[in-house]
PDB file of N, CA and C in Angstrom:
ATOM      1  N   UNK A   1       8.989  -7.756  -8.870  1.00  0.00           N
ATOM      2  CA  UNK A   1       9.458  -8.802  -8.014  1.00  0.00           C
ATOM      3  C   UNK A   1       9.694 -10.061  -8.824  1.00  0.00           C
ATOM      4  N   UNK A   2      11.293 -10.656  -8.540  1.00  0.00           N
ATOM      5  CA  UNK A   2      11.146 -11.830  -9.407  1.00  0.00           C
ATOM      6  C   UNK A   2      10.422 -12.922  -8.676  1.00  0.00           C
ATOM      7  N   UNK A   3       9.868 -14.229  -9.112  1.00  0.00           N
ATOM      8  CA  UNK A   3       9.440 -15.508  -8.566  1.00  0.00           C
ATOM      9  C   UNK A   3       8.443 -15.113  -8.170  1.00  0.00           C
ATOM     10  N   UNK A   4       7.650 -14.072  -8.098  1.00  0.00           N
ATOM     11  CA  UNK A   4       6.356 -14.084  -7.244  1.00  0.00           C
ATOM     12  C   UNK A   4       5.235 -14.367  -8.650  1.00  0.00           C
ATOM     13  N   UNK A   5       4.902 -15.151  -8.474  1.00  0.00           N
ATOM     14  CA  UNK A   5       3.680 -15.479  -9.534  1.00  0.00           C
ATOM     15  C   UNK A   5       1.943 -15.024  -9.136  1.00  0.00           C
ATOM     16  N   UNK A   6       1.412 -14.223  -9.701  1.00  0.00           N
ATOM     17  CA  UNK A   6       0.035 -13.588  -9.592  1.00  0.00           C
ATOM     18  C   UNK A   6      -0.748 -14.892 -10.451  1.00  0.00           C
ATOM     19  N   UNK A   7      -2.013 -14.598  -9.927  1.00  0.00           N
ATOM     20  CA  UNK A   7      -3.275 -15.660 -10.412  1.00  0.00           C
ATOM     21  C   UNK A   7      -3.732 -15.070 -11.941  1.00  0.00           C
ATOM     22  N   UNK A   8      -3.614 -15.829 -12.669  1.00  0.00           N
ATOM     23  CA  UNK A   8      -4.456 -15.735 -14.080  1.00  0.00           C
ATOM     24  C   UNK A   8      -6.187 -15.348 -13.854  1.00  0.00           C
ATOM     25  N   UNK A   9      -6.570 -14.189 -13.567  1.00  0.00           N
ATOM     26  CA  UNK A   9      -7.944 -13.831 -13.406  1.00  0.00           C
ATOM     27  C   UNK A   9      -8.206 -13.376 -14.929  1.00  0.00           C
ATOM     28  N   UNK A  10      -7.593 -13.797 -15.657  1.00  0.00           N
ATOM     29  CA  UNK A  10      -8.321 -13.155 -17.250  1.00  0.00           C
ATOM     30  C   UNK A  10     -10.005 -13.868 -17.534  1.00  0.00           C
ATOM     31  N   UNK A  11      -9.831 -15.248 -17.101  1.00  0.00           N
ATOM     32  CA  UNK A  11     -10.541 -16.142 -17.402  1.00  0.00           C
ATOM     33  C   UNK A  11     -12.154 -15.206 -17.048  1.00  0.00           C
ATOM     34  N   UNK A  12     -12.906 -16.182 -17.617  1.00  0.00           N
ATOM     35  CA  UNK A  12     -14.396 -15.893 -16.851  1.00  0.00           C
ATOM     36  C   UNK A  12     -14.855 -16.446 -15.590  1.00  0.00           C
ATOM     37  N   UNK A  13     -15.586 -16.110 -14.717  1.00  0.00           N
ATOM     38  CA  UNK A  13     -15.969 -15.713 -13.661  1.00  0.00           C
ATOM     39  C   UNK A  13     -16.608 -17.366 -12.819  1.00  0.00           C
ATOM     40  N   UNK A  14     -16.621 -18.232 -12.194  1.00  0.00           N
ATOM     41  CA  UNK A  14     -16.914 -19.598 -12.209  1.00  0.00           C
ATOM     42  C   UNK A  14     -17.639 -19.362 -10.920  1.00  0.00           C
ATOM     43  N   UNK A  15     -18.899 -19.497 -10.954  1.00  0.00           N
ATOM     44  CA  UNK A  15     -19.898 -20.090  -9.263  1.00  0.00           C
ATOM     45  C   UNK A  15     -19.342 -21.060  -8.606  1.00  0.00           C
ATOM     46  N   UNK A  16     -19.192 -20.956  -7.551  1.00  0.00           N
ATOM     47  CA  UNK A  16     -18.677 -21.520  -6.758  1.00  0.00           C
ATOM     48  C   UNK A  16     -19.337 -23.481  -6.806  1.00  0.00           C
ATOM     49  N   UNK A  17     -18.294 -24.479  -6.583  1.00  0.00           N
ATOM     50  CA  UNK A  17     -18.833 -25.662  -6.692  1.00  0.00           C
ATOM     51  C   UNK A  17     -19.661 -26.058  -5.755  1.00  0.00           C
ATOM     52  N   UNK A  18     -19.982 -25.371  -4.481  1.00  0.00           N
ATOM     53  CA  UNK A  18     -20.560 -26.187  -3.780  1.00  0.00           C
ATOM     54  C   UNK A  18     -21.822 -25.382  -3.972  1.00  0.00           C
ATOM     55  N   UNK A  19     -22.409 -24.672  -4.695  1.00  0.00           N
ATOM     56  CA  UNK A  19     -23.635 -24.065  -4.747  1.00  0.00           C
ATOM     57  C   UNK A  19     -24.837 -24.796  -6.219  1.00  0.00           C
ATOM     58  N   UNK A  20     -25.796 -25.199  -5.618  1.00  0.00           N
ATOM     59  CA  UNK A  20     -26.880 -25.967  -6.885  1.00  0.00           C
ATOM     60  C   UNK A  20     -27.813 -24.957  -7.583  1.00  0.00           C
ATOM     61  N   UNK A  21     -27.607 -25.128  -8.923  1.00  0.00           N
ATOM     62  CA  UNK A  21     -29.102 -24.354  -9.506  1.00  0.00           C
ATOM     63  C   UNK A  21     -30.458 -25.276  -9.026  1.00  0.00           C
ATOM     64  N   UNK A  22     -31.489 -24.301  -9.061  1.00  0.00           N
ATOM     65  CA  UNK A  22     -32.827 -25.176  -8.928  1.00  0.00           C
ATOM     66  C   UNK A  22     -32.841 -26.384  -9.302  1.00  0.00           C
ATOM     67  N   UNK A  23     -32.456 -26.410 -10.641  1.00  0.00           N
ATOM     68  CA  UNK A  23     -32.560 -27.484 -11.295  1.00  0.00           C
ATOM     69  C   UNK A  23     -32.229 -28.616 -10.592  1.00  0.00           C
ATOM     70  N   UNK A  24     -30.981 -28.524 -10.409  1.00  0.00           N
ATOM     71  CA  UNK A  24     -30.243 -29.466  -9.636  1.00  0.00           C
ATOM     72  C   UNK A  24     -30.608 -29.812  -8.450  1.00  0.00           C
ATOM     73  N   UNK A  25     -31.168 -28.768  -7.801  1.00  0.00           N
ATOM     74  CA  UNK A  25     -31.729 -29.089  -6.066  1.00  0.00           C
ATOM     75  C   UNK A  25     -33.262 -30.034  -6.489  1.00  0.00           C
ATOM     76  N   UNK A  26     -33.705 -30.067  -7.422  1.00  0.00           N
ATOM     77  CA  UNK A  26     -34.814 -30.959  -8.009  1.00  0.00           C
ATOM     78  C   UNK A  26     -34.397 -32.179  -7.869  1.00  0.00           C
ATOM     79  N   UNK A  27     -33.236 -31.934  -8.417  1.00  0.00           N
ATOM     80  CA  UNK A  27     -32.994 -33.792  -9.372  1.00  0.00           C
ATOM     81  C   UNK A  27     -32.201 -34.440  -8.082  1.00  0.00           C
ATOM     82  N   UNK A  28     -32.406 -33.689  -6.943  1.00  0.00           N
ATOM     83  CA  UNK A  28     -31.312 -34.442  -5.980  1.00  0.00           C
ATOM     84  C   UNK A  28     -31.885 -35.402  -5.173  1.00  0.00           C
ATOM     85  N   UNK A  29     -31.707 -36.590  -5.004  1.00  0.00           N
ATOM     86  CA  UNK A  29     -32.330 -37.888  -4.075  1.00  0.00           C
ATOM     87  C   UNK A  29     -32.749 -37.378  -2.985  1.00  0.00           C
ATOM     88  N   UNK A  30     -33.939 -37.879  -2.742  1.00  0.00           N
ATOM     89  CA  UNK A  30     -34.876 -37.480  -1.780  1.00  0.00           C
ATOM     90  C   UNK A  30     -33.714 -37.673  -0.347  1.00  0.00           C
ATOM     91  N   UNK A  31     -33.106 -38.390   0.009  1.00  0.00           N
ATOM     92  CA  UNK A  31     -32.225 -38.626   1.056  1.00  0.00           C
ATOM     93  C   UNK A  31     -31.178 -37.103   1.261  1.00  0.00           C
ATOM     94  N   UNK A  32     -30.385 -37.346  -0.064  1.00  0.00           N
ATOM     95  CA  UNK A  32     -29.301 -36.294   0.071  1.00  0.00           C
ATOM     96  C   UNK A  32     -30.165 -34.633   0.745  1.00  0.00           C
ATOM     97  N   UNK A  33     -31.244 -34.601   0.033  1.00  0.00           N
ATOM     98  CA  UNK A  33     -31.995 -33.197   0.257  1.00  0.00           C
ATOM     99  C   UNK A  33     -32.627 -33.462   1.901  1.00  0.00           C
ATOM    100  N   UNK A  34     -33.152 -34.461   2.690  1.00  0.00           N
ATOM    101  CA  UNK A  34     -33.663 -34.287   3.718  1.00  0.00           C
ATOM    102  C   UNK A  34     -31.829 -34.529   4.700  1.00  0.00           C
ATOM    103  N   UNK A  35     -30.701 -34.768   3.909  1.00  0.00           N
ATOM    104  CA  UNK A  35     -29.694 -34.383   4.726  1.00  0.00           C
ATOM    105  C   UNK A  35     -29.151 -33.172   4.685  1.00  0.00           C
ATOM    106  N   UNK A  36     -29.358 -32.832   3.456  1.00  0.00           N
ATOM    107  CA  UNK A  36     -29.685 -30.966   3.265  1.00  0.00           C
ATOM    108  C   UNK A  36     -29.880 -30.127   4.609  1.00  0.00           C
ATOM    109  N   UNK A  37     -31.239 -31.176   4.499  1.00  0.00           N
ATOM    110  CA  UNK A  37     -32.016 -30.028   5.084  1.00  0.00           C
ATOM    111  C   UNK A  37     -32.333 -30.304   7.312  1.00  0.00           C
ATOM    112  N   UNK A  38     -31.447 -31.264   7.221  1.00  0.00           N
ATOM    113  CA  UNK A  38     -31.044 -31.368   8.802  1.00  0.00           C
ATOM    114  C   UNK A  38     -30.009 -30.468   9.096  1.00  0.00           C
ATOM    115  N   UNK A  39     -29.065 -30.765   7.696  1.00  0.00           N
ATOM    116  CA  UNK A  39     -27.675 -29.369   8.356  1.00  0.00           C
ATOM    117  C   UNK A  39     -28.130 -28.133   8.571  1.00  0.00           C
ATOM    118  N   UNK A  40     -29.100 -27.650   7.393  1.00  0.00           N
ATOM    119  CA  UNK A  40     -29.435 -26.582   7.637  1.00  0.00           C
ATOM    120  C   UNK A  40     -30.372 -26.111   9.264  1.00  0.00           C
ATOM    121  N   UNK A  41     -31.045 -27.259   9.598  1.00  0.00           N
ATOM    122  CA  UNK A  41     -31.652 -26.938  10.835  1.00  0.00           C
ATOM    123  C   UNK A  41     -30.886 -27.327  11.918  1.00  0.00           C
ATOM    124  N   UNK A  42     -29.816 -27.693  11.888  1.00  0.00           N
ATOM    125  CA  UNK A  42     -28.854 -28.289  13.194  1.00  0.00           C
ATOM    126  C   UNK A  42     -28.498 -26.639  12.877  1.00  0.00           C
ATOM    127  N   UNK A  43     -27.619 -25.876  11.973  1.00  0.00           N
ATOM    128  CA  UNK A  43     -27.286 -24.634  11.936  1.00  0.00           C
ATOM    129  C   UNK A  43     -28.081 -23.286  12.232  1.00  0.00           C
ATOM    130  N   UNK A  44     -29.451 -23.822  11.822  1.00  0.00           N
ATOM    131  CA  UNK A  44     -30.260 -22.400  12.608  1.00  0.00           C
ATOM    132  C   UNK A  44     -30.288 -22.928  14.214  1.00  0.00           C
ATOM    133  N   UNK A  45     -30.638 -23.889  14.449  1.00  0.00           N
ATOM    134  CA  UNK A  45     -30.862 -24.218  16.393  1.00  0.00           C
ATOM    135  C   UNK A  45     -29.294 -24.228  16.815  1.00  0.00           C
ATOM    136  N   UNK A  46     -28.326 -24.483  16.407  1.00  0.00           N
ATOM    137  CA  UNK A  46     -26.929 -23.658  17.037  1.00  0.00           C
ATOM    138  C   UNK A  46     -26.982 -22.133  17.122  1.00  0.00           C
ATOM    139  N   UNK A  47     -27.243 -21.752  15.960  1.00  0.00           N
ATOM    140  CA  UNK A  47     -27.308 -20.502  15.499  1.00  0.00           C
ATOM    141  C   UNK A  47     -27.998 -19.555  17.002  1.00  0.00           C
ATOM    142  N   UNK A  48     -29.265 -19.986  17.021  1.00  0.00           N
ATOM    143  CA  UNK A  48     -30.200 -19.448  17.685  1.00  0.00           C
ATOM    144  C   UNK A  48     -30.322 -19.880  19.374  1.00  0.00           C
ATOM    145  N   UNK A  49     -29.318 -21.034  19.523  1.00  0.00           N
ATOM    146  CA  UNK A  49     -28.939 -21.140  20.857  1.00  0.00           C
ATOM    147  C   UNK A  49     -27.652 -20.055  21.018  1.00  0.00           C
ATOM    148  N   UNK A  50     -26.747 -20.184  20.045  1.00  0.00           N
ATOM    149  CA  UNK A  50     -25.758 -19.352  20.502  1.00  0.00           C
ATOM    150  C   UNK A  50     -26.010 -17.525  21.200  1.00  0.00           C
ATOM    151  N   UNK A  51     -26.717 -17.172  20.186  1.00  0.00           N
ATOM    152  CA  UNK A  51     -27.359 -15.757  20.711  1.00  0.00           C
ATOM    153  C   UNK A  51     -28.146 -16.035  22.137  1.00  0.00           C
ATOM    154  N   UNK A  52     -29.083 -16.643  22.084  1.00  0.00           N
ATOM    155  CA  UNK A  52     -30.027 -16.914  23.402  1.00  0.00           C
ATOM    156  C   UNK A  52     -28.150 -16.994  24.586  1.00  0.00           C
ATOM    157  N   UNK A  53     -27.770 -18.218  24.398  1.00  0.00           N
ATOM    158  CA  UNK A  53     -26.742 -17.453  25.559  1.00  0.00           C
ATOM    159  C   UNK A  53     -25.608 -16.525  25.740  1.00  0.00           C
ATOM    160  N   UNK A  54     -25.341 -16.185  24.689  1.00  0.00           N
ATOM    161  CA  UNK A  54     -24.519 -14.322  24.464  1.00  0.00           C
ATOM    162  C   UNK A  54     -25.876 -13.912  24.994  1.00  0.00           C
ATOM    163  N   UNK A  55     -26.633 -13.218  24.857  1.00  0.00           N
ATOM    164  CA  UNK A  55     -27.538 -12.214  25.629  1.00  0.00           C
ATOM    165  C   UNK A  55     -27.841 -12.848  26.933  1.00  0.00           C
ATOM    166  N   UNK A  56     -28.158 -13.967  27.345  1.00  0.00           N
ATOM    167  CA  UNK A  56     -27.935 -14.316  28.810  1.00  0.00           C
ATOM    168  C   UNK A  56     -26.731 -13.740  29.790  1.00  0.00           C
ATOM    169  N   UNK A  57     -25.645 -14.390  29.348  1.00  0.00           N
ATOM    170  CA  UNK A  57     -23.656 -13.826  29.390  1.00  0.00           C
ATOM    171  C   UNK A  57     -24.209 -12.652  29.639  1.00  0.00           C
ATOM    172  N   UNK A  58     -24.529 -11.529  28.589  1.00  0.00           N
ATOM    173  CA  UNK A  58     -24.059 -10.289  28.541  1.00  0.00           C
ATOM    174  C   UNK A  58     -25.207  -9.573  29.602  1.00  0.00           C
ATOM    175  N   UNK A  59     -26.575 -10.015  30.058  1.00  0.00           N
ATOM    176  CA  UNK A  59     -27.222  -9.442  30.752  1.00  0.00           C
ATOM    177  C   UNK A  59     -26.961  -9.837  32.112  1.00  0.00           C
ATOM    178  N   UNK A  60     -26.801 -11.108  32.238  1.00  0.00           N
ATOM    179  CA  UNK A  60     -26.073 -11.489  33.439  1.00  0.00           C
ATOM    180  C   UNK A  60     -24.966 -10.658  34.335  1.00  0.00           C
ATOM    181  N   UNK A  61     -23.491 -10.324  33.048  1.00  0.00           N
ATOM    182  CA  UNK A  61     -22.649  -9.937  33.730  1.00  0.00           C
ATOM    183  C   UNK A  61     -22.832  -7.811  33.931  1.00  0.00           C
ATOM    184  N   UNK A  62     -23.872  -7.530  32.956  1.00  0.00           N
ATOM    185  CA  UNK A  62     -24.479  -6.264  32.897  1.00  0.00           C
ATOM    186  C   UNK A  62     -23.099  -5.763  31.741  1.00  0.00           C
ATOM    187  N   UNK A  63     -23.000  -6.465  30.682  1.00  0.00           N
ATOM    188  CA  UNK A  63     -22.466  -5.619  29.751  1.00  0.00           C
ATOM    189  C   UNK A  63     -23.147  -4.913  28.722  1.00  0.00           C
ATOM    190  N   UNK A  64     -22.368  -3.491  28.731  1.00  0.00           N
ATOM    191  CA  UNK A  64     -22.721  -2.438  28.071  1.00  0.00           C
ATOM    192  C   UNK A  64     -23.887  -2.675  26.710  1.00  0.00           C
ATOM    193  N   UNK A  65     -24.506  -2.229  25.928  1.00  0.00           N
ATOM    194  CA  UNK A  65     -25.149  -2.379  24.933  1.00  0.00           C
ATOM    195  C   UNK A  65     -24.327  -2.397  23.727  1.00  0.00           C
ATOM    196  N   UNK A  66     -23.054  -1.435  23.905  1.00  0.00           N
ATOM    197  CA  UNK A  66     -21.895  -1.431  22.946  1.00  0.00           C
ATOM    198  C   UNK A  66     -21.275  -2.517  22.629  1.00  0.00           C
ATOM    199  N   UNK A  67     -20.725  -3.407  23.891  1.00  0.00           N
ATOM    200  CA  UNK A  67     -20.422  -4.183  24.100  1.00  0.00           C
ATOM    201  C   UNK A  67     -21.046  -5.228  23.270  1.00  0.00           C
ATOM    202  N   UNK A  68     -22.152  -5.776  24.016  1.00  0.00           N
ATOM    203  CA  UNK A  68     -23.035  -6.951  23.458  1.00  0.00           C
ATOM    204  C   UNK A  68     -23.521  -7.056  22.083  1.00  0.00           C
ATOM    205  N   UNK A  69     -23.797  -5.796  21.078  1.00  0.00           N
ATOM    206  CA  UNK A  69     -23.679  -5.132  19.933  1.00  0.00           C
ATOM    207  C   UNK A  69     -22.588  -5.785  19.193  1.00  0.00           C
ATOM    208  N   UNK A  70     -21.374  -5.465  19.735  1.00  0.00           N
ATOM    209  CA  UNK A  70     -20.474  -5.523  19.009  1.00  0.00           C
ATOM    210  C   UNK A  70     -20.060  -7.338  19.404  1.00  0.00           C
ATOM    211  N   UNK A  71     -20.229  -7.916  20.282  1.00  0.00           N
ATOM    212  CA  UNK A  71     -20.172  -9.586  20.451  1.00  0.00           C
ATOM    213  C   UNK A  71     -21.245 -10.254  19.607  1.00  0.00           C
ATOM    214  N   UNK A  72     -22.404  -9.421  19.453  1.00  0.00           N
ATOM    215  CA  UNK A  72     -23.422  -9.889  18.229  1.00  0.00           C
ATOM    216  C   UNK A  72     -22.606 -10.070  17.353  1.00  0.00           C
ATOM    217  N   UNK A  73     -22.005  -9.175  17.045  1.00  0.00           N
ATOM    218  CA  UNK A  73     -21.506  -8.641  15.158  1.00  0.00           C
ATOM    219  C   UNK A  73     -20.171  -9.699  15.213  1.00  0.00           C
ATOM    220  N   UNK A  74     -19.810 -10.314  16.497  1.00  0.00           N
ATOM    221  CA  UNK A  74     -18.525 -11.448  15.969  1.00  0.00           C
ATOM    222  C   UNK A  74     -19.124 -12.716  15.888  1.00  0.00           C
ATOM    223  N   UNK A  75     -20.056 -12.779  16.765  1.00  0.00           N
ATOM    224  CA  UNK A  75     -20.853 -14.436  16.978  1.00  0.00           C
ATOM    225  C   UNK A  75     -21.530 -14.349  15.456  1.00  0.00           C
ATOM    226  N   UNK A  76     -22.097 -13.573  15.010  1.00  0.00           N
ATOM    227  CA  UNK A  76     -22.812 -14.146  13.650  1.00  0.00           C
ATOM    228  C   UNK A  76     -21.892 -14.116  12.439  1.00  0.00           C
ATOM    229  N   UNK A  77     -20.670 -13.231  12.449  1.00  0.00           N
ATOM    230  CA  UNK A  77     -19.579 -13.544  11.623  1.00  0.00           C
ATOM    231  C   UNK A  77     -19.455 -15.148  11.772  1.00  0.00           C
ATOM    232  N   UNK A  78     -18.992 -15.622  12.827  1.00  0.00           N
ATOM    233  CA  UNK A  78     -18.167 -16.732  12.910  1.00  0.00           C
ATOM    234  C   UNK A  78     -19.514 -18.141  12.431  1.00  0.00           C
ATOM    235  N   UNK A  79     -20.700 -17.564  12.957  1.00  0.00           N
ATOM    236  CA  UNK A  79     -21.209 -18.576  12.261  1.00  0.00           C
ATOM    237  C   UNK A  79     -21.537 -18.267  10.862  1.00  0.00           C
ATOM    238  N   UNK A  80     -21.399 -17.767  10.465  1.00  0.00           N
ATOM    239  CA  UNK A  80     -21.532 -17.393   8.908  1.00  0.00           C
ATOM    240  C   UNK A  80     -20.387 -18.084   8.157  1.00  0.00           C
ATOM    241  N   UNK A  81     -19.265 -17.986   8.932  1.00  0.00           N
ATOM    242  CA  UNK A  81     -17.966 -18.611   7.823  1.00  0.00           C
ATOM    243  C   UNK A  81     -18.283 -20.100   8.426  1.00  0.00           C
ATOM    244  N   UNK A  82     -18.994 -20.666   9.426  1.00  0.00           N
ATOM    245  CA  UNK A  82     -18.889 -22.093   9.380  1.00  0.00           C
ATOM    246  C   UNK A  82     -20.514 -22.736   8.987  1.00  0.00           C
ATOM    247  N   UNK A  83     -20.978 -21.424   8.090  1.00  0.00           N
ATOM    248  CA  UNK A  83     -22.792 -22.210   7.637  1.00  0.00           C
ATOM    249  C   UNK A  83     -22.394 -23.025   6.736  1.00  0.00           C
ATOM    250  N   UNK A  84     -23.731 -23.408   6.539  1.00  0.00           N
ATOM    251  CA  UNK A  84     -23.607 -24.207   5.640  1.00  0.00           C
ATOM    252  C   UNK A  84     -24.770 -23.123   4.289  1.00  0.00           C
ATOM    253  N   UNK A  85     -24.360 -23.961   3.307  1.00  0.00           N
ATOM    254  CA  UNK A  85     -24.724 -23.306   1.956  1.00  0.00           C
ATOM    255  C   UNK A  85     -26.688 -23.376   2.076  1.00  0.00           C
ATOM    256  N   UNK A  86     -27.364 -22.078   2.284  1.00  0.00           N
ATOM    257  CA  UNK A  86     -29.259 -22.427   2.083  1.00  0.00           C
ATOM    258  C   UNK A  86     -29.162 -22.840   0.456  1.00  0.00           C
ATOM    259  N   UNK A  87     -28.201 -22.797  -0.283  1.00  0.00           N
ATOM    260  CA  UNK A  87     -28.738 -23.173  -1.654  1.00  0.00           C
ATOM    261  C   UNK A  87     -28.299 -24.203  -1.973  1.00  0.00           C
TER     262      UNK A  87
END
C-alpha cells in the first residue's frame, strides 16, 4: 500500500508515563500522594456503589444469572478503562 505509514516498533519497550517506581511514589509531596490517594478511594466507593446497584437492577427486575454475569463483566470493564493508576 502506498502512503500508509506503519509505527517504528524497532525501538525498546517504554513504561508507560503515567506509572511511578517506588522510588518515586517516596519522593512525592505529602499533598500530591494524599491526592493520590482520594482518587483512588473516590474510585473504589464508585466502583463498589456501582455493583451494589447493578445487583439491586438485576434482582429487582429478576434478571437471569447469565444476564447479570455478563452486565458484571461490562460494568467492571468500563470502570477499569476509566481507573485510575494503584501505582
Amino acid at each position: 500500500m502506498r502512503g500508509s505509514s506503519k509505527p517504528d516498533i524497532s525501538g525498546p519497550i517504554e513504561p508507560a508515563k503515567h506509572k511511578r517506581t517506588h522510588a518515586e511514589r517516596e519522593q512525592m509531596p505529602t499533598g500530591e500522594r494524599a491526592s493520590h490517594a482520594k482518587a483512588v478511594a473516590a474510585q473504589l466507593l464508585s466502583g463498589v456503589t456501582a455493583l451494589a446497584l447493578l445487583t439491586f437492577v438485576c434482582v429487582w427486575f429478576g434478571v437471569s444469572l447469565t444476564a447479570t454475569a455478563f452486565a458484571y463483566l461490562i460494568l467492571i470493564v468500563l470502570l477499569s478503562l476509566i481507573g485510575v493508576s494503584f501505582l
